[in-house]
C-alpha atoms as a PDB file:
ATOM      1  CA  UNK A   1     122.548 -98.031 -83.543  1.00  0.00           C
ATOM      2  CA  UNK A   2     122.728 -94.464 -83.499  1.00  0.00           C
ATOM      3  CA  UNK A   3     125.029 -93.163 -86.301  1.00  0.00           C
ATOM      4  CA  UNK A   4     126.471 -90.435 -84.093  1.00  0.00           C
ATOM      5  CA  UNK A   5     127.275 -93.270 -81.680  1.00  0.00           C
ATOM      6  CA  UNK A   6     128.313 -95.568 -84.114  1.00  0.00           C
ATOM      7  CA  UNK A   7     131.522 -93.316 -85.446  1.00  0.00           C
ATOM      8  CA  UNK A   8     132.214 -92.744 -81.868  1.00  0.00           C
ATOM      9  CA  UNK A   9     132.364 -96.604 -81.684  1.00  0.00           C
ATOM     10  CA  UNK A  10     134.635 -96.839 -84.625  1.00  0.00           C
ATOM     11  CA  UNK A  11     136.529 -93.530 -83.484  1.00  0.00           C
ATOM     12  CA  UNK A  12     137.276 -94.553 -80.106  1.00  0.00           C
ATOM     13  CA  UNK A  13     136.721 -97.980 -80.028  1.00  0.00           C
ATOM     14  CA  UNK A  14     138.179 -98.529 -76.046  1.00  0.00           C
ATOM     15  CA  UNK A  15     134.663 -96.018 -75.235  1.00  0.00           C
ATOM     16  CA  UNK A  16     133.255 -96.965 -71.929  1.00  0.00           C
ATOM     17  CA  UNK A  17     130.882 -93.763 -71.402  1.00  0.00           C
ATOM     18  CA  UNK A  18     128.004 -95.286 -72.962  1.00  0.00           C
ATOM     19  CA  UNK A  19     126.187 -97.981 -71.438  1.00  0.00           C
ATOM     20  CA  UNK A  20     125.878-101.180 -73.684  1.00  0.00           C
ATOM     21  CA  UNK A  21     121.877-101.015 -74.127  1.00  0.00           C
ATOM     22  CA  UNK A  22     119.068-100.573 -72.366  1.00  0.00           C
ATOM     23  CA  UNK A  23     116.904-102.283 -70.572  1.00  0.00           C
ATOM     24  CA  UNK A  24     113.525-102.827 -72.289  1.00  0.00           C
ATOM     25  CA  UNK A  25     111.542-103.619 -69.517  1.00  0.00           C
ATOM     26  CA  UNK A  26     112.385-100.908 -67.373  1.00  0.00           C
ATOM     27  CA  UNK A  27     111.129 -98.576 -70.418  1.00  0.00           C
ATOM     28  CA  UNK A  28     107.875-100.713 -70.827  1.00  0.00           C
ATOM     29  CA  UNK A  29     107.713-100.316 -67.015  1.00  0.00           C
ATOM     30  CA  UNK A  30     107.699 -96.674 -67.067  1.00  0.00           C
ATOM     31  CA  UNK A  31     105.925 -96.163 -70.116  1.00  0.00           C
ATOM     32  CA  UNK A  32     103.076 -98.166 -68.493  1.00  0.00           C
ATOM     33  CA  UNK A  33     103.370 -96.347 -65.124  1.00  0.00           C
ATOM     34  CA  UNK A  34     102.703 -93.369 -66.939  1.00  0.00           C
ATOM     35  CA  UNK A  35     100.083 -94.222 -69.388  1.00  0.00           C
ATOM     36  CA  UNK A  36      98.247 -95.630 -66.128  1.00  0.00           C
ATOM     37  CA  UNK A  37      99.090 -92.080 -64.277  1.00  0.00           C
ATOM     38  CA  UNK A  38      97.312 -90.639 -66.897  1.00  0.00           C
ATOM     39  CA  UNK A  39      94.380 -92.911 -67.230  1.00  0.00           C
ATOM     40  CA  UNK A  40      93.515 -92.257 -63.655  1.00  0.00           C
ATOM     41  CA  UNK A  41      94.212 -88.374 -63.805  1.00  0.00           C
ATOM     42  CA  UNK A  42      91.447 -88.744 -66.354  1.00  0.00           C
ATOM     43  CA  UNK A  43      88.759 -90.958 -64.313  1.00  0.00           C
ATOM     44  CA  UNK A  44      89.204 -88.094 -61.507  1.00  0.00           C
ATOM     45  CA  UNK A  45      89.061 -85.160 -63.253  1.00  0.00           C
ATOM     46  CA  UNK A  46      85.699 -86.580 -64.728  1.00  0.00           C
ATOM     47  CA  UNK A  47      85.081 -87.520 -61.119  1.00  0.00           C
ATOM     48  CA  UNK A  48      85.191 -83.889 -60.112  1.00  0.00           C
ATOM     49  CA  UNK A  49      83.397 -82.596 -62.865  1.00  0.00           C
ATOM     50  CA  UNK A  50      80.039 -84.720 -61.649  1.00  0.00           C
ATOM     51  CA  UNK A  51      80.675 -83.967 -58.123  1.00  0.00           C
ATOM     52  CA  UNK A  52      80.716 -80.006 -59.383  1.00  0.00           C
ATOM     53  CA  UNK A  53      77.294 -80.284 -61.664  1.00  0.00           C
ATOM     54  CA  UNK A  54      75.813 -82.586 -58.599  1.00  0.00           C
ATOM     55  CA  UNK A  55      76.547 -80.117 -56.027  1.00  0.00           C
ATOM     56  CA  UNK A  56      74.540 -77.228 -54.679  1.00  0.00           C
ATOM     57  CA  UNK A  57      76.224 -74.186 -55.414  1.00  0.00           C
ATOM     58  CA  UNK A  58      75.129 -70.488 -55.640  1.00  0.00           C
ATOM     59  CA  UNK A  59      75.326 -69.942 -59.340  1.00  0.00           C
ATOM     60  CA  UNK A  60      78.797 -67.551 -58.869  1.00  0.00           C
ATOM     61  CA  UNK A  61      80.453 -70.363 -56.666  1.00  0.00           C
ATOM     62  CA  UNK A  62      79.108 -73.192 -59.296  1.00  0.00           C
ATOM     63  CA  UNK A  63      81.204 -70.314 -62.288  1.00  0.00           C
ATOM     64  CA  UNK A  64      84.600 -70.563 -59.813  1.00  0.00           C
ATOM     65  CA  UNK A  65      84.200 -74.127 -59.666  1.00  0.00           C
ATOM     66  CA  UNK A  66      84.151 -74.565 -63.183  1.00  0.00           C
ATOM     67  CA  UNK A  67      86.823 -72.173 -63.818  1.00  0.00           C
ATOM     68  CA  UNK A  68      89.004 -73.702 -61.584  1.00  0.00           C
ATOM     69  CA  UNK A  69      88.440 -77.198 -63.102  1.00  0.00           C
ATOM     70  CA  UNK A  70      89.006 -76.011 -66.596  1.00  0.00           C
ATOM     71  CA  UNK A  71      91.941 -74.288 -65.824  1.00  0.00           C
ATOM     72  CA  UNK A  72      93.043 -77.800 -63.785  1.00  0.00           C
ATOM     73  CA  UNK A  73      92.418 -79.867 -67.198  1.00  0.00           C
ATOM     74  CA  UNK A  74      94.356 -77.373 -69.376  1.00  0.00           C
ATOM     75  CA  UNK A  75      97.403 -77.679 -66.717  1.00  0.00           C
ATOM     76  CA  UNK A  76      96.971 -81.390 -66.947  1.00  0.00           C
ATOM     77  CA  UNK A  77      97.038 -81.369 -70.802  1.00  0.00           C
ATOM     78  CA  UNK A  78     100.262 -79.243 -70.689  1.00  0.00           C
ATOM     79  CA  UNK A  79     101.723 -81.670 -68.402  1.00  0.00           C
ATOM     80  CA  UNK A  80     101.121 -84.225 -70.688  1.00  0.00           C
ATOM     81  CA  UNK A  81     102.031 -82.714 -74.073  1.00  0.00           C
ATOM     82  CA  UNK A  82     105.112 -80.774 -72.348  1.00  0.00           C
ATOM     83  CA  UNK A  83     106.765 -83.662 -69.779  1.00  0.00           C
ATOM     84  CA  UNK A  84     105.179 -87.378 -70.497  1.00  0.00           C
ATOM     85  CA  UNK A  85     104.806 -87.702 -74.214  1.00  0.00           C
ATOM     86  CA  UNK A  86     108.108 -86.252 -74.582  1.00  0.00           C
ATOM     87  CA  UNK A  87     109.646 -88.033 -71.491  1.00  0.00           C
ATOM     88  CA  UNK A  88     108.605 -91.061 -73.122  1.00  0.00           C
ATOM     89  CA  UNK A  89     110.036 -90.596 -76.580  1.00  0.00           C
ATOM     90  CA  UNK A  90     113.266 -89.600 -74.715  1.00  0.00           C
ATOM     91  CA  UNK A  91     113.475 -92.836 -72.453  1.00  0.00           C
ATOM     92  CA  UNK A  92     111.796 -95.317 -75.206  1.00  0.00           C
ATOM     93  CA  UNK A  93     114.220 -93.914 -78.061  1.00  0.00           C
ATOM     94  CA  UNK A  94     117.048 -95.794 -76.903  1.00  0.00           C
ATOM     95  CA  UNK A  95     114.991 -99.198 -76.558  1.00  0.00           C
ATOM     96  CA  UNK A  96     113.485 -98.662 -79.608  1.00  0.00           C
ATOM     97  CA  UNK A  97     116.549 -98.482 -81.703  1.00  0.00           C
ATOM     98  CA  UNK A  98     115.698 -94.604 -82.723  1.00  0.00           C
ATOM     99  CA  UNK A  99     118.367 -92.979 -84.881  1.00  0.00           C
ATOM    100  CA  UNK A 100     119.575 -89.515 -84.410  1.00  0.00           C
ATOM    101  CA  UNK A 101     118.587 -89.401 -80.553  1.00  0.00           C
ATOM    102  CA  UNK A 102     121.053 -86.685 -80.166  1.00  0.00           C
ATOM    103  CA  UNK A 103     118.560 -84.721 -81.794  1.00  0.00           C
ATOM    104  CA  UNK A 104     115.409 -86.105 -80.351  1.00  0.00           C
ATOM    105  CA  UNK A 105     117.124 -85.134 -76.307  1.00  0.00           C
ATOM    106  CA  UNK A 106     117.227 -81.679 -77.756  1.00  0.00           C
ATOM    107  CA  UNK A 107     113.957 -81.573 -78.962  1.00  0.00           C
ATOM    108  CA  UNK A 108     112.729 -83.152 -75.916  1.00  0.00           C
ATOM    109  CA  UNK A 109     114.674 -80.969 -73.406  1.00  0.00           C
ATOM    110  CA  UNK A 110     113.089 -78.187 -75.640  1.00  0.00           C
ATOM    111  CA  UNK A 111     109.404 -79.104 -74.366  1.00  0.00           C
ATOM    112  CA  UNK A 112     110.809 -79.889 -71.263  1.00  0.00           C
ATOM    113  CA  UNK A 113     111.953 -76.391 -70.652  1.00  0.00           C
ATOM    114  CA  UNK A 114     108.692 -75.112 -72.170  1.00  0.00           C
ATOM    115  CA  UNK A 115     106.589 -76.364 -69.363  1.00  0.00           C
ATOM    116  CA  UNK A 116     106.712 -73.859 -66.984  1.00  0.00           C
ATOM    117  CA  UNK A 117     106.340 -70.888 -69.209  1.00  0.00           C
ATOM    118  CA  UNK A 118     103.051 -72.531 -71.058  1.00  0.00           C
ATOM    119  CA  UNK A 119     101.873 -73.823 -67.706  1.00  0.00           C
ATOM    120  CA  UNK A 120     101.745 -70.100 -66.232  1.00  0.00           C
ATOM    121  CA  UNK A 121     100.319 -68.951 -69.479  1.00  0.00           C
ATOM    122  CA  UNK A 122      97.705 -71.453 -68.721  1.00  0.00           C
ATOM    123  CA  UNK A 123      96.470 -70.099 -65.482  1.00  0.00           C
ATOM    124  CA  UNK A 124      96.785 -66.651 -66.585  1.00  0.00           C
ATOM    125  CA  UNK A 125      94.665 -66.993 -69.499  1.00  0.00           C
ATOM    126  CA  UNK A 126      91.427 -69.674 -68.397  1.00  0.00           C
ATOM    127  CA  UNK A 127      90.973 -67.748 -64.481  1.00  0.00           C
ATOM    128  CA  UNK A 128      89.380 -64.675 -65.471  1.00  0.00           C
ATOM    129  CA  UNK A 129      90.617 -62.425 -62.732  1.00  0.00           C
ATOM    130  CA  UNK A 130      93.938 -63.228 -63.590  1.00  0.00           C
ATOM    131  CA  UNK A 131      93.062 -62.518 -67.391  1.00  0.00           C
ATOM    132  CA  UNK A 132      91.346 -59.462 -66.588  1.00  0.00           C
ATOM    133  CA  UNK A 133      94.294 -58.272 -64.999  1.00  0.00           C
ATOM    134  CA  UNK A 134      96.751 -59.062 -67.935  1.00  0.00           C
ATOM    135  CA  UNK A 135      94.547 -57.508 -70.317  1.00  0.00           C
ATOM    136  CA  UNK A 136      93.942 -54.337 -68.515  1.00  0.00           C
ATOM    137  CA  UNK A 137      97.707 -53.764 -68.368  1.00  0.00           C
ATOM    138  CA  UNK A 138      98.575 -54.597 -71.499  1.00  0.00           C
ATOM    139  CA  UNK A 139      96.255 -51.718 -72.938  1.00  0.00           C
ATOM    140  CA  UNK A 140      96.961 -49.359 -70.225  1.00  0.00           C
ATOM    141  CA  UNK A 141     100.815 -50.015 -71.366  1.00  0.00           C
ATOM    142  CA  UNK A 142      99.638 -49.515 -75.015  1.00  0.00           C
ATOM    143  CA  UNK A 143      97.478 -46.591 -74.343  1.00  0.00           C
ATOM    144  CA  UNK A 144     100.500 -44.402 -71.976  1.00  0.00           C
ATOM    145  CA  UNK A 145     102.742 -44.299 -75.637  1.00  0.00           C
ATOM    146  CA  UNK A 146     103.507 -41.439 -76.863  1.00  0.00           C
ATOM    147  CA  UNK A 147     102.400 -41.926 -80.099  1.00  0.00           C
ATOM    148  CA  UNK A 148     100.197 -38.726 -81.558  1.00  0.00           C
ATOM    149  CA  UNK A 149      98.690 -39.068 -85.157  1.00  0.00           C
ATOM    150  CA  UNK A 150      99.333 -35.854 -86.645  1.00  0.00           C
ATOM    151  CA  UNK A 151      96.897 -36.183 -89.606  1.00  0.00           C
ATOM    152  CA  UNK A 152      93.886 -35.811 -87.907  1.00  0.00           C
ATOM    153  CA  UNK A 153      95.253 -32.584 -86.051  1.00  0.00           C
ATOM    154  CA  UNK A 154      95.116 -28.987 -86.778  1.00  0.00           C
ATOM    155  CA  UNK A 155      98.248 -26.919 -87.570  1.00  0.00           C
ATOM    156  CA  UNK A 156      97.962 -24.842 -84.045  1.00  0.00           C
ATOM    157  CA  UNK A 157      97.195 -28.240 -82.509  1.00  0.00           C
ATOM    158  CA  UNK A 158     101.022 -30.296 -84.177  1.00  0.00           C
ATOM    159  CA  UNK A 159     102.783 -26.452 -82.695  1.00  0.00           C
ATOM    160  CA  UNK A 160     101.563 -27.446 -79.426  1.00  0.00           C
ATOM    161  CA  UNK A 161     102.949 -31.012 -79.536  1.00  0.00           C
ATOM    162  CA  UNK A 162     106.125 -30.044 -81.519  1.00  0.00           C
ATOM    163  CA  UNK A 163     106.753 -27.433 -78.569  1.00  0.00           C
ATOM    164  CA  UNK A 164     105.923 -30.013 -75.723  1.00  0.00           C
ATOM    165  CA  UNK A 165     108.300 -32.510 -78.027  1.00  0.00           C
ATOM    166  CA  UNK A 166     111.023 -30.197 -78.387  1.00  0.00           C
ATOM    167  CA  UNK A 167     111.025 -29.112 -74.334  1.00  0.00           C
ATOM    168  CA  UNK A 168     111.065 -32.727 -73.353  1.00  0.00           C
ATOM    169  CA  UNK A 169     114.216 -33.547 -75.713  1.00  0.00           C
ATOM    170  CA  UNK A 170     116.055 -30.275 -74.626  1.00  0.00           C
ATOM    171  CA  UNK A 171     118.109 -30.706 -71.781  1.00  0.00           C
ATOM    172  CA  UNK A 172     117.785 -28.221 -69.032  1.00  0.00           C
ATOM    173  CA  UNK A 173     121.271 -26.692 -68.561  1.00  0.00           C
ATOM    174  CA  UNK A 174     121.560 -23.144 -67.891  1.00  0.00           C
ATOM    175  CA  UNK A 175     124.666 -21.327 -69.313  1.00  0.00           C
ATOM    176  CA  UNK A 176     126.475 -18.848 -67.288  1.00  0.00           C
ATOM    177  CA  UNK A 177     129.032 -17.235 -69.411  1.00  0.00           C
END
């Protein structure tokens, strides 16, 4: 037993909020279900990758297609690393006899939560317009700072950008004694 549970047990003895056990072959059940999910996820995705290299496509259309398909299997692998193997652990723990599965829910609900965030990473980063896009704004972001190397410059050059720097910080307030 878990020893979190267990001093509960022996805490609070009377305890009804926690189920007696659970029931192995409903785990095995789902643990099959899913293993089997994934087996045939895997015989179509190889399924679409002949029918794409078997096909007649124009050579850019034959590029989107594998794109696409690449970006499909890296979604699928993130579904898998991010919400079966961990569902598993979560729902086998118990029927296993795992200790500390307190901390293994937290973990778990940790990759759970992940999902969504690596699964938009994944599209962004394997279609290329989308990457395209990403990078172009992160350097146009990195190139509008307002960061000036003053090394390289000449002394007439740093009084031009110390004047510019010192009428931006100024505020504009006329006095009117």
């Amino acid at each position: 037993m878990d020893p979190v549970l267990a001093q509960i047990y022996r805490e609070h003895p009377n305890t009804a909020c926690f189920s007696g056990g659970v029931d192995s072959l409903i785990v095995t059940i789902a643990t099959c279900y899913i293993f089997v999910a994934v087996a045939f996820g895997a015989f179509f995705l190889g399924f679409i990758y002949i029918t794409i290299n078997r096909s007649k496509f124009t050579a850019n259309t034959y590029r989107l297609q594998m794109m696409l398909f690449w970006s499909l299997i890296a979604q699928m692998a993130a579904f898998v690393v991010f919400m079966l193997i961990p569902g598993t652990v979560y729902l086998g723990g118990a029927t296993l006899k795992f200790r500390n599965l307190p901390k293994i829910s937290v973990i778990c609900f940790f990759f759970f939560v992940s999902h969504t965030t690596v699964d938009s990473l994944m599209v962004l980063f394997f279609i290329k317009p989308y990457r395209r896009a990403v990078f172009y704004n992160v350097k146009r972001i990195f190139a509008s700072s307002q960061f000036v190397d003053r090394t390289s410059m000449s002394v007439s050059e740093r009084e031009i950008v110390k004047e510019n720097t010192l009428t931006r910080v100024r505020p504009a307030v006329s006095r009117k004694d």
